[in-house]
C-alpha atoms as a PDB file:
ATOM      1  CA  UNK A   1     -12.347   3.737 -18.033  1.00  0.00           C
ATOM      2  CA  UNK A   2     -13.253   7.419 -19.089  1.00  0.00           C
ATOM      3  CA  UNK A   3     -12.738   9.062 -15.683  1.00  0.00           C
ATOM      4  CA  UNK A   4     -14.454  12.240 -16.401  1.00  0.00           C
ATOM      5  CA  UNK A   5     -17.464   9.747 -17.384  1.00  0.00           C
ATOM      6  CA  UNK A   6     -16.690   7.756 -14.046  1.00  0.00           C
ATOM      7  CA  UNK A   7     -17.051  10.942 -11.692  1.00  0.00           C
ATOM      8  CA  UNK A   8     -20.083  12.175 -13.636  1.00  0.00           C
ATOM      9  CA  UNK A   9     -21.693   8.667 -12.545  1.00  0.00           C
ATOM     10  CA  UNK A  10     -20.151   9.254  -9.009  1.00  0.00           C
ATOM     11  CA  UNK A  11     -21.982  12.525  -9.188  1.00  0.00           C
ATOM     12  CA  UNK A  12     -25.431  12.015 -10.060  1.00  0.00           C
ATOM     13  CA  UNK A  13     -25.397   8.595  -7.623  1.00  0.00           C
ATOM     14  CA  UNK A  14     -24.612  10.412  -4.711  1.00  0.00           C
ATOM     15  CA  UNK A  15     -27.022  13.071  -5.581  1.00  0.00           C
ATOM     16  CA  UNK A  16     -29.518  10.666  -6.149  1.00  0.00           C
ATOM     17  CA  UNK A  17     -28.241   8.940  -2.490  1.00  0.00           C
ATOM     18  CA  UNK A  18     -29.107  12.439  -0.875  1.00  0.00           C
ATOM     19  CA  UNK A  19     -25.595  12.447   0.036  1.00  0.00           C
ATOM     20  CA  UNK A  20     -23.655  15.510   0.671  1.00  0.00           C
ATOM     21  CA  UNK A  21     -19.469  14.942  -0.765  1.00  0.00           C
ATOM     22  CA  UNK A  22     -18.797  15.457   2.761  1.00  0.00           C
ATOM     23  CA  UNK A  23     -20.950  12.116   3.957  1.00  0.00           C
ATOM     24  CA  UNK A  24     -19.799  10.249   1.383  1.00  0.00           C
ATOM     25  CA  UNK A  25     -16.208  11.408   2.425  1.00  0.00           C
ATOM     26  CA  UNK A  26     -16.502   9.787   5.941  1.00  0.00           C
ATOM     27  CA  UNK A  27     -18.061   6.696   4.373  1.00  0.00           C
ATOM     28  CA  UNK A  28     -14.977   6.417   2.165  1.00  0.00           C
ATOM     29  CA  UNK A  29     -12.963   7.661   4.610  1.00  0.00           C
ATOM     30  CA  UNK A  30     -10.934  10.877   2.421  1.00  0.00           C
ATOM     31  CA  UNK A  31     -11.488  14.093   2.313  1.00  0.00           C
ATOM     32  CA  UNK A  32     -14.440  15.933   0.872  1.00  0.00           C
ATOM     33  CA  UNK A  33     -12.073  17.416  -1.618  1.00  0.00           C
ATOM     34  CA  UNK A  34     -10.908  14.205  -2.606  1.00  0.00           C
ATOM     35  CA  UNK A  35     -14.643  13.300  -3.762  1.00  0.00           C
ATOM     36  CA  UNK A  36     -15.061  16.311  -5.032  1.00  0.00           C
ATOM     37  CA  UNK A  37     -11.833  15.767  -7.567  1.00  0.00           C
ATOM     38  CA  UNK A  38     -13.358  12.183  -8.179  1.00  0.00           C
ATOM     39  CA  UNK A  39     -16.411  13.838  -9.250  1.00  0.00           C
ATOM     40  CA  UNK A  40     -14.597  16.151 -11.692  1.00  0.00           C
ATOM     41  CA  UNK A  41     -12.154  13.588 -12.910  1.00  0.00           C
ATOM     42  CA  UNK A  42      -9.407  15.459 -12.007  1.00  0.00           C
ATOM     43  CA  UNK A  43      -7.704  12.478  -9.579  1.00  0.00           C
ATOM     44  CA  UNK A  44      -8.284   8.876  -9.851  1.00  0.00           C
ATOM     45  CA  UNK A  45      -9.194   7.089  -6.721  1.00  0.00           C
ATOM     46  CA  UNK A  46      -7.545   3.766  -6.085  1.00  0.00           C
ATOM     47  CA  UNK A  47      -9.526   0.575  -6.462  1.00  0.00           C
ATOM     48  CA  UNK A  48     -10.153   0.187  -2.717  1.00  0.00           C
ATOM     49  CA  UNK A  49     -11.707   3.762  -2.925  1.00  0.00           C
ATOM     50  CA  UNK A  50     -13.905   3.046  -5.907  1.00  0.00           C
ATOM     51  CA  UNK A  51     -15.428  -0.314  -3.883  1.00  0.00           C
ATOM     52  CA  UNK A  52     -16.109   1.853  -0.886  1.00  0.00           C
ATOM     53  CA  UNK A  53     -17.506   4.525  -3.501  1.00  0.00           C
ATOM     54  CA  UNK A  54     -19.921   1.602  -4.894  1.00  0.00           C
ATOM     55  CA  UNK A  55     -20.718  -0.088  -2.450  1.00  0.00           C
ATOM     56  CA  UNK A  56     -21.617   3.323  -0.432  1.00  0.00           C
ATOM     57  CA  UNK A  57     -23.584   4.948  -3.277  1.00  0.00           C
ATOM     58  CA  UNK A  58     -25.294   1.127  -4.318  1.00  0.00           C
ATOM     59  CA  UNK A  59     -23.918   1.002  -7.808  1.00  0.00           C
ATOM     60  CA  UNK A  60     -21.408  -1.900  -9.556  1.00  0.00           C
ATOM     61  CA  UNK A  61     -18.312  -1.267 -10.366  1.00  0.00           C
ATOM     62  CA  UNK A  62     -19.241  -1.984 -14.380  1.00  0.00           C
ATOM     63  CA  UNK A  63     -21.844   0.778 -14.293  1.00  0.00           C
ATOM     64  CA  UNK A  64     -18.472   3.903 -14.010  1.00  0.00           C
END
């Protein structure tokens, strides 16, 4: 998985979600920073993470 690809995805879903990094953040339940470097592909969330990430922002794990 290309994680700068992954976190562009991330991105424009939560944009499209009207959902600030900070929402989605409590939703996950880390820190707006941590979405933030999810987002930029900097740091990889775990696979727990990315199900909460999914299933928050409505998207399947094969679409990242």
């Amino acid at each position: 998985m290309d994680w700068h690809e992954a976190g562009k995805k991330i991105y424009n879903a939560r944009i499209k979600m009207g959902l600030t990094q900070e929402e989605l953040a409590v939703i996950v339940g880390v820190t707006p920073a941590s979405i933030s470097y999810y987002e930029s592909g900097k740091k990889r969330p775990t696979f727990e993470k990315i199900k909460k990430i999914c299933l928050a922002l409505n998207i399947d794990i094969s679409e990242l």
